[in-house]
PDB file of N, CA and C in Angstrom:
ATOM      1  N   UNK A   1     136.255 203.831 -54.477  1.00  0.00           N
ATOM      2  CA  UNK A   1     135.947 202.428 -54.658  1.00  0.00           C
ATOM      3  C   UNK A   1     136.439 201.994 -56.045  1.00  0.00           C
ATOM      4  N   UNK A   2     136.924 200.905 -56.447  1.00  0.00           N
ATOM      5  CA  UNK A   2     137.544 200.325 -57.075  1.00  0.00           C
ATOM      6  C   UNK A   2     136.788 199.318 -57.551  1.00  0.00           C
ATOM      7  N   UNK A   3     136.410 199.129 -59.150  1.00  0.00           N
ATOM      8  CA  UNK A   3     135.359 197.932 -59.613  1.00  0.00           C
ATOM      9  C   UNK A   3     136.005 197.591 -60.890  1.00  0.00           C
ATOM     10  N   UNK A   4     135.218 196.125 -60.979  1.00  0.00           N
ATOM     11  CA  UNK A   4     135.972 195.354 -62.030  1.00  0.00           C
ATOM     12  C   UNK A   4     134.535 194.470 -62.155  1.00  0.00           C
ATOM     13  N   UNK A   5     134.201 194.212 -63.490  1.00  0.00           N
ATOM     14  CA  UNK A   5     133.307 193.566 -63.944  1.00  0.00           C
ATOM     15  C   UNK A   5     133.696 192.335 -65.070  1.00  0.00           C
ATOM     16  N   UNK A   6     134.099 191.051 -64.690  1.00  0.00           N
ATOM     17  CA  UNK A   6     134.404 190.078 -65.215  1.00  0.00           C
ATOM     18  C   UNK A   6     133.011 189.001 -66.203  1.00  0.00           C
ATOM     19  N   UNK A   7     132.929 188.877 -67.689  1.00  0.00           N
ATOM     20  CA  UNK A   7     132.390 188.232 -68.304  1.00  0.00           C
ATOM     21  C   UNK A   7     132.805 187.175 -69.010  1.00  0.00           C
ATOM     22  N   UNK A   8     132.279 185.674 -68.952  1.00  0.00           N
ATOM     23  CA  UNK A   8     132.890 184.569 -69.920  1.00  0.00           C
ATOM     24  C   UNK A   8     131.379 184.079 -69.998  1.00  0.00           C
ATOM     25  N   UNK A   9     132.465 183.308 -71.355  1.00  0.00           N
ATOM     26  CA  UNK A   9     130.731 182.609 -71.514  1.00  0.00           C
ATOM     27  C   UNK A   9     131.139 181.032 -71.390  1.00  0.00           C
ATOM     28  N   UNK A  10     129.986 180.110 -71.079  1.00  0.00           N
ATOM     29  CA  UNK A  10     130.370 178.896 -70.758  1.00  0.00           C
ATOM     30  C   UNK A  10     129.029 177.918 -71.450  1.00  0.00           C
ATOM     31  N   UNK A  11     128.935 176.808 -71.659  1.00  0.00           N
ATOM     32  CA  UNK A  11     127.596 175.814 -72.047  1.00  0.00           C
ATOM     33  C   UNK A  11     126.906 175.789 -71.055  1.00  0.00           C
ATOM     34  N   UNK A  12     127.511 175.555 -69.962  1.00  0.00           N
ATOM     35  CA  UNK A  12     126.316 175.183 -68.682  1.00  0.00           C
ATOM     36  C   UNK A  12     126.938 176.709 -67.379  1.00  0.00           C
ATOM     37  N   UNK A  13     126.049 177.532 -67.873  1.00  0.00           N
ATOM     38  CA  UNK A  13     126.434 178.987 -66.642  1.00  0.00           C
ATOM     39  C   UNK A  13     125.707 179.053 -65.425  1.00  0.00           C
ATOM     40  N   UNK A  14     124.534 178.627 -65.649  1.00  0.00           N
ATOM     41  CA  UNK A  14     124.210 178.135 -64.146  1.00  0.00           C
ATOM     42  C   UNK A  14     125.232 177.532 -63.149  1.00  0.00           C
ATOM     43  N   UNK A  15     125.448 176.000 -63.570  1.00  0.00           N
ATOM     44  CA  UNK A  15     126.457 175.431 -62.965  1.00  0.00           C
ATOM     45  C   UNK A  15     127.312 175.927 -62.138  1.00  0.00           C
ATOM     46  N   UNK A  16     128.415 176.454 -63.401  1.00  0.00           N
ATOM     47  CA  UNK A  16     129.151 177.005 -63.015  1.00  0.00           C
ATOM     48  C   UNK A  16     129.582 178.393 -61.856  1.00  0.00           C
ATOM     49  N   UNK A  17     128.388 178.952 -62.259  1.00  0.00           N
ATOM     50  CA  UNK A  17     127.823 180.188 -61.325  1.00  0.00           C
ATOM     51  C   UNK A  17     127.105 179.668 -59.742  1.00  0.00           C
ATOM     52  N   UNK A  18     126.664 178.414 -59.800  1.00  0.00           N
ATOM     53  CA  UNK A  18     126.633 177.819 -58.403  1.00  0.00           C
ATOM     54  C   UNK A  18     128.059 177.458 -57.853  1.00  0.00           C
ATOM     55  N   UNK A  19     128.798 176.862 -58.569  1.00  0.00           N
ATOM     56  CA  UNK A  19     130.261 176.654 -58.268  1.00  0.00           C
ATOM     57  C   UNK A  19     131.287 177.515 -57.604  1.00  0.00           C
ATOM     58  N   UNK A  20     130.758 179.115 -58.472  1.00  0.00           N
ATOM     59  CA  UNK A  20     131.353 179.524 -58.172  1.00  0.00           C
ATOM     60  C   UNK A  20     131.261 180.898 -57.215  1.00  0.00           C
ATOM     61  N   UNK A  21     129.935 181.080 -56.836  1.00  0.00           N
ATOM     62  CA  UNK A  21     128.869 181.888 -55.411  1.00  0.00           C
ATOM     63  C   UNK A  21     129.736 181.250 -54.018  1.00  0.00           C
ATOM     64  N   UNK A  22     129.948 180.423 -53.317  1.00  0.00           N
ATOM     65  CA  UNK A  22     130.659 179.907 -52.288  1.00  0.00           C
ATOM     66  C   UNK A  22     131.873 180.606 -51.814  1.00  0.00           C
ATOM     67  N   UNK A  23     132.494 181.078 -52.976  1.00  0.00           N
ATOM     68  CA  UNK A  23     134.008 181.319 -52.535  1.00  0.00           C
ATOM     69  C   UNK A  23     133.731 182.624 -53.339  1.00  0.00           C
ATOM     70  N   UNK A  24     132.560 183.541 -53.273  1.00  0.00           N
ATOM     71  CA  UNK A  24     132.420 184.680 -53.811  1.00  0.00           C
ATOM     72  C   UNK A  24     132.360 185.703 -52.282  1.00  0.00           C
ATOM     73  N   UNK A  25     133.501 186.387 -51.656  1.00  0.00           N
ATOM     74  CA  UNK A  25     133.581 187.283 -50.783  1.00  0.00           C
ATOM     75  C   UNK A  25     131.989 188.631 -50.356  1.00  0.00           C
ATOM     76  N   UNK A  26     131.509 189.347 -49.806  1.00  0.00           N
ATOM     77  CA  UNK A  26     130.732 190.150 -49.733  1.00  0.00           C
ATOM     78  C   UNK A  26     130.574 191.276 -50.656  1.00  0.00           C
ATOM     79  N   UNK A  27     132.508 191.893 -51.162  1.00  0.00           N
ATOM     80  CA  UNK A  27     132.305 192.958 -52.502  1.00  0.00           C
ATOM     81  C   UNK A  27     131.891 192.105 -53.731  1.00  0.00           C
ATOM     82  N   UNK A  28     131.634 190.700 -53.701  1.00  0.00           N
ATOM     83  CA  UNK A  28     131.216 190.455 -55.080  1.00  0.00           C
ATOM     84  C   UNK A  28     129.921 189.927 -55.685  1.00  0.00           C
ATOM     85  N   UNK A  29     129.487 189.539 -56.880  1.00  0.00           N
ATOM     86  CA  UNK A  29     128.231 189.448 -57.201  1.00  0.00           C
ATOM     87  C   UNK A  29     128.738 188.664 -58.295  1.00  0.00           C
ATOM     88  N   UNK A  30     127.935 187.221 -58.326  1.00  0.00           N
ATOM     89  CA  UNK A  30     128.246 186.592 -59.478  1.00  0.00           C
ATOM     90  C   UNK A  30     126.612 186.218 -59.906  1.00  0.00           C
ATOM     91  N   UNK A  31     126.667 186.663 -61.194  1.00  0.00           N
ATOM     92  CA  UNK A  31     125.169 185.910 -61.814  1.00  0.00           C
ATOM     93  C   UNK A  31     124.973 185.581 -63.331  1.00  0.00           C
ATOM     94  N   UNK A  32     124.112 185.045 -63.680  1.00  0.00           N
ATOM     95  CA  UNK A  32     124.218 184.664 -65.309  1.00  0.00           C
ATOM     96  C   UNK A  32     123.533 185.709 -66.587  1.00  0.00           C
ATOM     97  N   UNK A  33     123.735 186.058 -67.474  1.00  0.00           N
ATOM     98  CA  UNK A  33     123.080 186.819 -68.314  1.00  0.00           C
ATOM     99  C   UNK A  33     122.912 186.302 -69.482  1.00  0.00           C
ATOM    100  N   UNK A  34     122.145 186.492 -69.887  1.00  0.00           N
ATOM    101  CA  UNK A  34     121.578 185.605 -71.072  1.00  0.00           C
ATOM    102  C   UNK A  34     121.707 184.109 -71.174  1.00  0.00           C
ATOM    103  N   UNK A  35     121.872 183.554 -72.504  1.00  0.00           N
ATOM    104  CA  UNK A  35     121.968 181.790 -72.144  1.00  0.00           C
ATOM    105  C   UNK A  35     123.208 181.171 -71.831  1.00  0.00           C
ATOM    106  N   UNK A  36     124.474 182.435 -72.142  1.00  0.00           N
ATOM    107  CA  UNK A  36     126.258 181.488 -71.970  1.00  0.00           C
ATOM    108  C   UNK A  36     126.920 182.454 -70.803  1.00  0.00           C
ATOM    109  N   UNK A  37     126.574 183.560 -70.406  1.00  0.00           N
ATOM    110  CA  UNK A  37     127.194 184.505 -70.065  1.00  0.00           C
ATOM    111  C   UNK A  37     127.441 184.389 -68.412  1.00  0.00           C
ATOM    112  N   UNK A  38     128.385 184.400 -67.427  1.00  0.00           N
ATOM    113  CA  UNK A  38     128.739 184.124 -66.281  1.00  0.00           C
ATOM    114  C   UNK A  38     129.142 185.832 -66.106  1.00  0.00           C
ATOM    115  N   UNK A  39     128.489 186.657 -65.076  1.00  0.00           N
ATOM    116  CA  UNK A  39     129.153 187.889 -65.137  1.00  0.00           C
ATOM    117  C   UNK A  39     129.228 188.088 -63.518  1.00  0.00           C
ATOM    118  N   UNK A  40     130.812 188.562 -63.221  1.00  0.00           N
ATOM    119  CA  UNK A  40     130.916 188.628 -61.685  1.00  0.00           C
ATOM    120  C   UNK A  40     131.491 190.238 -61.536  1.00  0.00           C
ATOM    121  N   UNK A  41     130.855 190.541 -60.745  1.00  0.00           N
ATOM    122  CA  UNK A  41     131.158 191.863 -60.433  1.00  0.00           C
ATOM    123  C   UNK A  41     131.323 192.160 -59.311  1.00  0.00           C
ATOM    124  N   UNK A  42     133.000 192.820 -59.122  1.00  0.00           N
ATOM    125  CA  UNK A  42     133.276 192.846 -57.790  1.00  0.00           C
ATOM    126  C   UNK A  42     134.232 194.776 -57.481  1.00  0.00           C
ATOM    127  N   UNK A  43     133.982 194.919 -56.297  1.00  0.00           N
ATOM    128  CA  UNK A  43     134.419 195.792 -55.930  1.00  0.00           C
ATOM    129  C   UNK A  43     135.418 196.448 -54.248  1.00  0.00           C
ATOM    130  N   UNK A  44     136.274 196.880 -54.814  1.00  0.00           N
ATOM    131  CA  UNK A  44     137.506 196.791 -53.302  1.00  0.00           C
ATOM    132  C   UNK A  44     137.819 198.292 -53.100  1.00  0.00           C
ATOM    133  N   UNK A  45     138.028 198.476 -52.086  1.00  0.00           N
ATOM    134  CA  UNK A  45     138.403 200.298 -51.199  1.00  0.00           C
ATOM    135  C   UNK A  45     139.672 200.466 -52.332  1.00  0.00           C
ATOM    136  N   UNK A  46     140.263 199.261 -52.703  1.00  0.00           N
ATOM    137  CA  UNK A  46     141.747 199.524 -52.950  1.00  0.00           C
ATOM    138  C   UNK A  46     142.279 199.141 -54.424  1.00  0.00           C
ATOM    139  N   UNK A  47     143.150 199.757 -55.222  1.00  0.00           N
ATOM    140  CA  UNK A  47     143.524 198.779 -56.567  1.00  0.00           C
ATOM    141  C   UNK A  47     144.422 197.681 -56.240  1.00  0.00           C
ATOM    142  N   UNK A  48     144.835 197.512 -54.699  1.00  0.00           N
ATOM    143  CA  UNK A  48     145.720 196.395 -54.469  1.00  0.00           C
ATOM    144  C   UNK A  48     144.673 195.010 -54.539  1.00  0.00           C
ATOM    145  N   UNK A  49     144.226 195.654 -53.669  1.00  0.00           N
ATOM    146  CA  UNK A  49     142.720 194.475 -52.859  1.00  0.00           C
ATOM    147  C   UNK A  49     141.663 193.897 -54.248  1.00  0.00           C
ATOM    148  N   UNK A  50     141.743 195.141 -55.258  1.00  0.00           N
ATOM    149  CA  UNK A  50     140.663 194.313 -56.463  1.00  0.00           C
ATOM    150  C   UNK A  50     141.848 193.176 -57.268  1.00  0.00           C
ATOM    151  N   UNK A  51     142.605 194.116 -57.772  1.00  0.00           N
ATOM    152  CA  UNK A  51     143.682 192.713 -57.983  1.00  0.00           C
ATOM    153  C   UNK A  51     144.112 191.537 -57.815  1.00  0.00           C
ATOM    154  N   UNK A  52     144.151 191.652 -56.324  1.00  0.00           N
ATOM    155  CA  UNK A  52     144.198 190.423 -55.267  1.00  0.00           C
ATOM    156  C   UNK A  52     142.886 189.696 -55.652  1.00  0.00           C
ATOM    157  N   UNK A  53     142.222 190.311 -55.159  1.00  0.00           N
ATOM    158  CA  UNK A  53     140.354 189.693 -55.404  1.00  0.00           C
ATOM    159  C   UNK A  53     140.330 188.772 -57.068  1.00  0.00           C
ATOM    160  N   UNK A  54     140.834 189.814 -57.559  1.00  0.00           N
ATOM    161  CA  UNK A  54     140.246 189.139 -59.506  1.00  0.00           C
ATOM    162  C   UNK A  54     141.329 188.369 -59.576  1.00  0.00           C
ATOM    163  N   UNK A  55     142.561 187.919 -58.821  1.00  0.00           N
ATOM    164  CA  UNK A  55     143.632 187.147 -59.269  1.00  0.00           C
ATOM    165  C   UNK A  55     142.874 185.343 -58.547  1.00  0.00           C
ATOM    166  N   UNK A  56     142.331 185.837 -57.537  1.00  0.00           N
ATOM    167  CA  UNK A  56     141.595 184.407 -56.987  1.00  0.00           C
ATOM    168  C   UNK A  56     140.853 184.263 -57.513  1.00  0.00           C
ATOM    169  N   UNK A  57     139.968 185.032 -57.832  1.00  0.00           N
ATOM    170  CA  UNK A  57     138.054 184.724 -58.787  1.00  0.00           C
ATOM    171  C   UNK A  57     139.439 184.107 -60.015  1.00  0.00           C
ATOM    172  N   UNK A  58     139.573 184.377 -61.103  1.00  0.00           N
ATOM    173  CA  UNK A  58     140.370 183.709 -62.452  1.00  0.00           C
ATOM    174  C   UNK A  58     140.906 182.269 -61.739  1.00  0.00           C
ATOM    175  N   UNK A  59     141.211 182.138 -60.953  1.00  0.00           N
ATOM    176  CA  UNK A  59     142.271 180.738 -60.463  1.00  0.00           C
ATOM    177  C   UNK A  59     140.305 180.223 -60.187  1.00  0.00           C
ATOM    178  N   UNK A  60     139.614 180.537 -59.673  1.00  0.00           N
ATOM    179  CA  UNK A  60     138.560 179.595 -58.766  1.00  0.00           C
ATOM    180  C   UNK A  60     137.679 179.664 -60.312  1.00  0.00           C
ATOM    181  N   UNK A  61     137.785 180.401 -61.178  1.00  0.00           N
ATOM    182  CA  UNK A  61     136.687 180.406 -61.973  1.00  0.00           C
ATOM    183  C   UNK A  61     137.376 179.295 -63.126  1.00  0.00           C
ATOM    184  N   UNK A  62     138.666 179.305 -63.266  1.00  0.00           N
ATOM    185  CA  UNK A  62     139.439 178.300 -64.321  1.00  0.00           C
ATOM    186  C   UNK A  62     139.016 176.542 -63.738  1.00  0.00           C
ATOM    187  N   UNK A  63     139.055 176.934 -61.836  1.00  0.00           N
ATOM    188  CA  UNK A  63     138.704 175.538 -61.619  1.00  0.00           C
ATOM    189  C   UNK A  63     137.343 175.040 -61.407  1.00  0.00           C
ATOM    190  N   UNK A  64     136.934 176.101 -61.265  1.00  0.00           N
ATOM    191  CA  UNK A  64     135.167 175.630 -61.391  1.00  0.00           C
ATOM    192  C   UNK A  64     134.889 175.176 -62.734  1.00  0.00           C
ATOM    193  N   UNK A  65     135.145 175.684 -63.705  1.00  0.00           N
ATOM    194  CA  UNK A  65     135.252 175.474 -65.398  1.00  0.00           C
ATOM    195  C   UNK A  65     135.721 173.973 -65.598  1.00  0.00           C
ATOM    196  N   UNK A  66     136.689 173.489 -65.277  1.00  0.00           N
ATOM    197  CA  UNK A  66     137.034 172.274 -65.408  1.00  0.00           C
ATOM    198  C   UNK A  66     135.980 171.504 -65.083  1.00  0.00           C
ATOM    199  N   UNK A  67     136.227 171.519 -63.438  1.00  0.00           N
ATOM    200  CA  UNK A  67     134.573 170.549 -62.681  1.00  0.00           C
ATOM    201  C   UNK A  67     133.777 170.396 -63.276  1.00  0.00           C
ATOM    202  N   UNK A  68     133.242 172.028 -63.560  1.00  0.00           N
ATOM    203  CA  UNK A  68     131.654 171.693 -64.698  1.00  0.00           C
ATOM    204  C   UNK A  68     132.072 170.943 -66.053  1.00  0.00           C
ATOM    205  N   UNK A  69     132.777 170.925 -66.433  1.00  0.00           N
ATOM    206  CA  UNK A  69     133.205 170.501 -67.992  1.00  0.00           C
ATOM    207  C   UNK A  69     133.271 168.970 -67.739  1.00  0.00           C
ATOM    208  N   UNK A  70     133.630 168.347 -66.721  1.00  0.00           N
ATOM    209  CA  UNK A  70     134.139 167.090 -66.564  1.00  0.00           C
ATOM    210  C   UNK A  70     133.323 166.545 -65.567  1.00  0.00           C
ATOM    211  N   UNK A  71     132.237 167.150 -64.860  1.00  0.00           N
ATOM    212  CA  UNK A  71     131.160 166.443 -64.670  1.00  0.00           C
ATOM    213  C   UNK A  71     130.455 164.952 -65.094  1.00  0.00           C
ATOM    214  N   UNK A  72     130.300 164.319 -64.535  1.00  0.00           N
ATOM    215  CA  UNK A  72     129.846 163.011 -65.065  1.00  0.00           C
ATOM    216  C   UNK A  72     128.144 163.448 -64.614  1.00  0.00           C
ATOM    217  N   UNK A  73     127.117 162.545 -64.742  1.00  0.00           N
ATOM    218  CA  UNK A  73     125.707 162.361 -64.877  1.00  0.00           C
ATOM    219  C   UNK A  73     125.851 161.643 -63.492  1.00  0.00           C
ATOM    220  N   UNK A  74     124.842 162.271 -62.656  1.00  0.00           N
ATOM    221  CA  UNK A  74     125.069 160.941 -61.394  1.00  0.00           C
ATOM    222  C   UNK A  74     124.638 159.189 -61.683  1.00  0.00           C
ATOM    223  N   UNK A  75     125.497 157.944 -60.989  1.00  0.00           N
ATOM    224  CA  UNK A  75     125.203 157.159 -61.208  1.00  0.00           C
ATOM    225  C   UNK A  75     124.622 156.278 -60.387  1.00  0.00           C
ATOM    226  N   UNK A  76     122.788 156.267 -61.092  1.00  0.00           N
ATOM    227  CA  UNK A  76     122.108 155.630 -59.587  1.00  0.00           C
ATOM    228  C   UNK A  76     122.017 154.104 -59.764  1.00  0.00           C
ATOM    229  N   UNK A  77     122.997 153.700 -60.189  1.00  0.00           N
ATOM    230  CA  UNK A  77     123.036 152.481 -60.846  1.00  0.00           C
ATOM    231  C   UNK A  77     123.566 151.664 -59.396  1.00  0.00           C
ATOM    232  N   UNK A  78     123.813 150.098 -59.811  1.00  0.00           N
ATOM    233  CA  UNK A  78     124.269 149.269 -58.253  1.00  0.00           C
ATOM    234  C   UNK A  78     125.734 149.503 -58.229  1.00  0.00           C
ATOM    235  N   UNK A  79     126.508 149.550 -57.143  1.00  0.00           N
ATOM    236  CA  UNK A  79     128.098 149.578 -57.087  1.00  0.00           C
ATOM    237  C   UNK A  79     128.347 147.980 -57.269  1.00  0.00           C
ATOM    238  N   UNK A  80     127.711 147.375 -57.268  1.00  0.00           N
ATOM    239  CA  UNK A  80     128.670 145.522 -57.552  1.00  0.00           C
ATOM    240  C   UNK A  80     127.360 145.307 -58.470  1.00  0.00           C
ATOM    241  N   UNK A  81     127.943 144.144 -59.071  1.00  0.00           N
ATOM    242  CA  UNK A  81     126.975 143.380 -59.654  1.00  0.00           C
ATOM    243  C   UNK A  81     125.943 142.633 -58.340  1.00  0.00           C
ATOM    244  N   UNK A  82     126.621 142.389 -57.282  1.00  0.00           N
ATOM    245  CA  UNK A  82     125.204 141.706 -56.338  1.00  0.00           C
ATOM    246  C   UNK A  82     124.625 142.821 -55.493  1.00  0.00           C
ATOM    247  N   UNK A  83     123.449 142.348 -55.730  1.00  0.00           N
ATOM    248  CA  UNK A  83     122.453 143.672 -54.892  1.00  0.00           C
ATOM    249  C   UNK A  83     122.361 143.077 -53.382  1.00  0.00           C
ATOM    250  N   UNK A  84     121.525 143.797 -52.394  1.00  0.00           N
ATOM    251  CA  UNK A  84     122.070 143.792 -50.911  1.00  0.00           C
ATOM    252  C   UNK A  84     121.144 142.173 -50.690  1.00  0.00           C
ATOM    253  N   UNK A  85     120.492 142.085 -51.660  1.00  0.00           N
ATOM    254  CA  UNK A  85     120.127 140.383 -51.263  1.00  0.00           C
ATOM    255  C   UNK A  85     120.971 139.011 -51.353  1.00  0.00           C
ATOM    256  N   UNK A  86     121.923 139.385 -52.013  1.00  0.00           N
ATOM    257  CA  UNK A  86     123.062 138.566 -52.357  1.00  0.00           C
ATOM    258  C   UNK A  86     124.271 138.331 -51.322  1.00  0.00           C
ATOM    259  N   UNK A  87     124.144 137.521 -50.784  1.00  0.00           N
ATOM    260  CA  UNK A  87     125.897 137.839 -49.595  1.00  0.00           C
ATOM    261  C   UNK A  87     126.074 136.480 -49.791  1.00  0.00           C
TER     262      UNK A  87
END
């Protein structure tokens, strides 16, 4: 068996670590450690297959990183200035 244990640290690791559980296959394990730390740990029969594996986690973890970074606050504000009493 073949393992690779990937660590970054980020402001918001929760987040990101929800972001990025979805598109986390069965050999892998993504969870947070301490207050910045994102740690995914994954493992393949093969050194082709972990490669393969850690070359997608880096591409999905660069774009989950963005998302979270560029997140806006939801806005429960009105979409027009007239509210639904107005027509």
């Amino acid at each position: 068996m073949r393992r690779a244990t990937i660590r970054t640290t980020h402001e918001n690791p929760e987040r990101l670590a929800r972001a990025l559980r979805p598109d986390n296959t069965d050999e892998m394990e993504t969870t947070v450690e301490g207050e910045r730390t994102v740690t995914t740990r994954i493992e393949r029969e093969t050194t082709g297959g972990l490669h393969s594996t850690v070359d997608d986690y880096v591409v999905n973890l660069e774009v989950a990183a963005d998302v979270v970074a560029n997140e806006r606050p939801a806005d429960t504000g009105t979409v027009s200035d007239l509210d639904d009493t107005q027509q």
